[in-house]
N, C-alpha and C. Protein backbone atom coordinates (compact mmCIF):
# COMPACT_ATOMS: atom_id res chain seq x y z
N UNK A 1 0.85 -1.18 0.00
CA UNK A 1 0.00 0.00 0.00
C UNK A 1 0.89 1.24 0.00
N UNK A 2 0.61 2.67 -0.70
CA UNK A 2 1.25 3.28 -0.90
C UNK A 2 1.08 4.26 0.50
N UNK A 3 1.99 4.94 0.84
CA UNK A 3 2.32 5.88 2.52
C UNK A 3 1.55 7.19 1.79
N UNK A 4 0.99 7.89 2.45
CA UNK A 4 0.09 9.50 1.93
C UNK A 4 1.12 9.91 1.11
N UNK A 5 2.58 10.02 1.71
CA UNK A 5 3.39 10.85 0.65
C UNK A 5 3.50 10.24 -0.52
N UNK A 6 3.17 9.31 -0.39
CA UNK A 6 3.91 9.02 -2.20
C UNK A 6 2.72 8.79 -2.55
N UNK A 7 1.54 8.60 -2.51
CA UNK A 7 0.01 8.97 -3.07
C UNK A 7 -0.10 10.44 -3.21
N UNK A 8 0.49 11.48 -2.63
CA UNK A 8 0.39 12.92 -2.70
C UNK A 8 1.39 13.15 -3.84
N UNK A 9 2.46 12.61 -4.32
CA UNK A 9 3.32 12.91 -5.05
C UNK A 9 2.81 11.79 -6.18
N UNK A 10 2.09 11.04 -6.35
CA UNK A 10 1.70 10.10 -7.35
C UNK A 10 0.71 10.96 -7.88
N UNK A 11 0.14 11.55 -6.82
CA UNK A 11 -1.33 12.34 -7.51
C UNK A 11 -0.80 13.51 -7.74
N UNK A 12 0.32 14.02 -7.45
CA UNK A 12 0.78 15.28 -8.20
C UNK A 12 1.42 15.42 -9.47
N UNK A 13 1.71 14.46 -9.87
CA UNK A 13 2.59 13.87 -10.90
C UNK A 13 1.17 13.89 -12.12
N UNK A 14 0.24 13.28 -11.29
CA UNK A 14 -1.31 12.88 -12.31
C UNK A 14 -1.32 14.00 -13.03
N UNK A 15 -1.64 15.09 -11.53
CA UNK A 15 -2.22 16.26 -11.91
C UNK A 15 -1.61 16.91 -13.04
N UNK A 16 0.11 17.36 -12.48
CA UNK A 16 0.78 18.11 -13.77
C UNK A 16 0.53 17.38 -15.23
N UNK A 17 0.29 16.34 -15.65
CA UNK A 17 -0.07 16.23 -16.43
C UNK A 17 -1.59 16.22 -17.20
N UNK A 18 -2.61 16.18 -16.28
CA UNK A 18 -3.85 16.80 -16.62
C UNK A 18 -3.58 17.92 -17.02
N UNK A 19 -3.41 18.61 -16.58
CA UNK A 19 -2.81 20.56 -16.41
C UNK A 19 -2.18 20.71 -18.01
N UNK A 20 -1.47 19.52 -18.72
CA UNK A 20 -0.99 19.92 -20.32
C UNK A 20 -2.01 19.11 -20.69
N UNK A 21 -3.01 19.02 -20.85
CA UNK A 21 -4.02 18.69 -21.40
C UNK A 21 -4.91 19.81 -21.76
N UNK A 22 -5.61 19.96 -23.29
CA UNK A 22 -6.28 21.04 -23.41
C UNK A 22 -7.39 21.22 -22.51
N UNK A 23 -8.04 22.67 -22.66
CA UNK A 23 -9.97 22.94 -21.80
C UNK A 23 -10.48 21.59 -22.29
N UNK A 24 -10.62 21.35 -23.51
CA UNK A 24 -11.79 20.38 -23.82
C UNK A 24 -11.41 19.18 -23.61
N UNK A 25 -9.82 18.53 -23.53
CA UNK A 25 -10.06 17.07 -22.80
C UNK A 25 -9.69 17.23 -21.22
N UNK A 26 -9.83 18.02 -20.83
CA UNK A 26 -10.12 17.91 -19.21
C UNK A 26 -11.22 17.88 -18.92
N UNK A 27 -12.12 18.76 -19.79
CA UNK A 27 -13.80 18.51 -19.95
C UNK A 27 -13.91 16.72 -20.18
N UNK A 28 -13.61 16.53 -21.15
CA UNK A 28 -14.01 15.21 -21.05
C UNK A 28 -13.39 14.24 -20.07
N UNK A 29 -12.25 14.39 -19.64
CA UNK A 29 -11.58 13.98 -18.34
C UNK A 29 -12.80 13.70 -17.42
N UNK A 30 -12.94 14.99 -17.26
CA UNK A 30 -14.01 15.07 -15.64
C UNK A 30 -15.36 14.40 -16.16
N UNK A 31 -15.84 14.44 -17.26
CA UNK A 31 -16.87 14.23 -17.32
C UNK A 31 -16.71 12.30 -17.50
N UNK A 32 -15.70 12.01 -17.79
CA UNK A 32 -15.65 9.97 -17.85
C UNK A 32 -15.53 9.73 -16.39
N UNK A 33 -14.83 10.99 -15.61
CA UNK A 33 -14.07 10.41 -13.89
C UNK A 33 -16.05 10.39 -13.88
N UNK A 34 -17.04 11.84 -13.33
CA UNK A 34 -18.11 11.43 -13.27
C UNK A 34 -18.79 10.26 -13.52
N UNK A 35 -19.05 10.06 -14.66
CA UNK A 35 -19.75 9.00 -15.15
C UNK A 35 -19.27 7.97 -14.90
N UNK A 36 -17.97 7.29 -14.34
CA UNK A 36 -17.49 6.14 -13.58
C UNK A 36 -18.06 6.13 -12.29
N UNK A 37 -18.43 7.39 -11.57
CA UNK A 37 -18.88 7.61 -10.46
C UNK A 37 -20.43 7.07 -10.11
N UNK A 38 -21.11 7.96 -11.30
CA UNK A 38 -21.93 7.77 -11.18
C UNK A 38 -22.71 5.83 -11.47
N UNK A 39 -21.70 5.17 -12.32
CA UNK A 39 -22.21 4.11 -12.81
C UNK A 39 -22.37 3.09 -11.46
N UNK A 40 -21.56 3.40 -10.21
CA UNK A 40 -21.28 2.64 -8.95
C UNK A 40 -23.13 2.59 -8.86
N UNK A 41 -22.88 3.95 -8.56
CA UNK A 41 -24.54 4.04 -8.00
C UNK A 41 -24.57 4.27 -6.72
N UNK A 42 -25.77 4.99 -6.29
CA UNK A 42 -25.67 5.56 -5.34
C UNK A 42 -26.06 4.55 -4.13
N UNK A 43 -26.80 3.40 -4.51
CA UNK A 43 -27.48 2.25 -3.76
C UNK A 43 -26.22 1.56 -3.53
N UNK A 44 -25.28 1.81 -3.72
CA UNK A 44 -24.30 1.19 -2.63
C UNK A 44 -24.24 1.18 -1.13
N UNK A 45 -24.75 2.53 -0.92
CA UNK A 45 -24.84 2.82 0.22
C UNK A 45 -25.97 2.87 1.12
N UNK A 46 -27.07 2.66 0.21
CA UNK A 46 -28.60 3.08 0.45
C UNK A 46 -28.98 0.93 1.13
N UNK A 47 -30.04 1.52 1.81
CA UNK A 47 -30.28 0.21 2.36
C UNK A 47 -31.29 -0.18 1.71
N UNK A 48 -32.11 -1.57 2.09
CA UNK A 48 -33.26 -2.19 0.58
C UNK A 48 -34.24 -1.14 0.87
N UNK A 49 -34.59 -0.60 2.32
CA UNK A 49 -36.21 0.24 2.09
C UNK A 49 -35.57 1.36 1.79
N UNK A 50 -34.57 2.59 1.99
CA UNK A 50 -34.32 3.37 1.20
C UNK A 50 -34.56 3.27 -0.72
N UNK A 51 -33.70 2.21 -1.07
CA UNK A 51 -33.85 1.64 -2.35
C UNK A 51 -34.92 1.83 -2.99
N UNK A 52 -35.84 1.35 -2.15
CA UNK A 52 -37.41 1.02 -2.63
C UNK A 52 -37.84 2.14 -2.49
N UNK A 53 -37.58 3.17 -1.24
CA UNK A 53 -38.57 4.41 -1.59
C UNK A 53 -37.74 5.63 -2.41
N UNK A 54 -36.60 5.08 -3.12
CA UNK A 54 -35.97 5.88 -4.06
C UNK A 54 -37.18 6.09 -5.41
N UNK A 55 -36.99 4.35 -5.65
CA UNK A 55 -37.73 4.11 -6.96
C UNK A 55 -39.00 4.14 -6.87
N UNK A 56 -39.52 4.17 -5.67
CA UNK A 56 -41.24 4.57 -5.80
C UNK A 56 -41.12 6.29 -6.17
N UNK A 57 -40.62 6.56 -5.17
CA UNK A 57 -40.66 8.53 -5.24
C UNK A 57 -40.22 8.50 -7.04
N UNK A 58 -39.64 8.11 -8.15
CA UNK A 58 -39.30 8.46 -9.11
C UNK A 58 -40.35 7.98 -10.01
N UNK A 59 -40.92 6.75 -10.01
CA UNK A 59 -41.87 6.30 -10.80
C UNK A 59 -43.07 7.45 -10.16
N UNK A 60 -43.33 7.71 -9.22
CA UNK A 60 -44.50 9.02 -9.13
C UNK A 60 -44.05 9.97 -9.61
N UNK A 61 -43.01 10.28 -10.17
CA UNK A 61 -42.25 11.93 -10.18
C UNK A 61 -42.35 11.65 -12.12
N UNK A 62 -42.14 10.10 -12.69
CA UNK A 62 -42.11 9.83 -13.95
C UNK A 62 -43.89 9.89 -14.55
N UNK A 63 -44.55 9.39 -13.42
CA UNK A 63 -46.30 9.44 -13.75
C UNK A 63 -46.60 10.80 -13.70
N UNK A 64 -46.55 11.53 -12.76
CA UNK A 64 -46.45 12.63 -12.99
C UNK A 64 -45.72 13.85 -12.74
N UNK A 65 -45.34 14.13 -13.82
CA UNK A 65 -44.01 15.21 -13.43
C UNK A 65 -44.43 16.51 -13.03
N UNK A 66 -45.16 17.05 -13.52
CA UNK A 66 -46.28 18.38 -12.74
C UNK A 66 -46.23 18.57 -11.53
N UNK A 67 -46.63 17.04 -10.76
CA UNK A 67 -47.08 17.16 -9.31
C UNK A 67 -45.85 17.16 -8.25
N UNK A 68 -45.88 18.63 -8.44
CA UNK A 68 -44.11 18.69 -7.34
C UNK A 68 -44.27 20.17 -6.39
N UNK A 69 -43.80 19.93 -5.75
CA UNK A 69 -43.59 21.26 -4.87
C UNK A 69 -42.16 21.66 -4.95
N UNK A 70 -42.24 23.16 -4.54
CA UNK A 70 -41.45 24.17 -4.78
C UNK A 70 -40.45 24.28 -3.78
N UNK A 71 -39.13 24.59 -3.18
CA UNK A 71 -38.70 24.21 -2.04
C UNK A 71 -39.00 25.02 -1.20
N UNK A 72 -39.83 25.99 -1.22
CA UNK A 72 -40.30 27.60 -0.59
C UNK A 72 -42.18 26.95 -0.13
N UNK A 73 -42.29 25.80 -0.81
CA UNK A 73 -43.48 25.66 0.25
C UNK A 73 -43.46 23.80 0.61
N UNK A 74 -42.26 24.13 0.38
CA UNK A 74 -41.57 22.69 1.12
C UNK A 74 -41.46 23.01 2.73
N UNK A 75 -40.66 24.20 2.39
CA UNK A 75 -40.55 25.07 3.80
C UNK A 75 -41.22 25.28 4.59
N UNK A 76 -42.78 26.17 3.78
CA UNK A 76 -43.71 26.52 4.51
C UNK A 76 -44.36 25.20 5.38
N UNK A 77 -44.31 24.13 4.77
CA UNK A 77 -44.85 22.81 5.16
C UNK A 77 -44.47 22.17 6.55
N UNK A 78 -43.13 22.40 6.83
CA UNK A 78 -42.12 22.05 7.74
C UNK A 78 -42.49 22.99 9.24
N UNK A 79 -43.07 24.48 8.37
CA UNK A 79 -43.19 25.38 9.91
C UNK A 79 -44.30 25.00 10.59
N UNK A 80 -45.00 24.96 10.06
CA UNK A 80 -46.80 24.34 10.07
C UNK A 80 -47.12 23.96 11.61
């Protein structure tokens, strides 16, 4: 396993070379690191009834997308 310093100097080494990379493939850089990220998924961490009331709350939000509140009377809801 590598000691912080030489992971700090491995990842500095990364970096300077991101850094000669043009705007647009660092754009795409970040945007493949994302999308590796995102492919994990977030239910790694989520437990089965979280899970389940992920995908219920989205299939209502996909039936109907209209029926949403605003976060300003999300609020109001909370003082009540």
């Amino acid at each position: 396993m590598k000691t912080s310093f030489s992971l700090y100097l491995s990842m500095t080494k990364m970096l300077n070379e991101i850094l000669k990379l043009s705007e647009a493939e660092r754009i795409l850089l970040v945007e493949a690191i994302w999308d590796s990220i995102g492919q994990k998924g977030v239910s790694e961490n989520l437990s089965e009834a979280q899970e389940l009331e992920l995908k219920k709350r989205l299939e209502s939000y996909q039936n109907d997308p209209e029926n949403l509140l605003t976060w300003d009377e999300v609020k109001a809801s909370l003082r009540k």
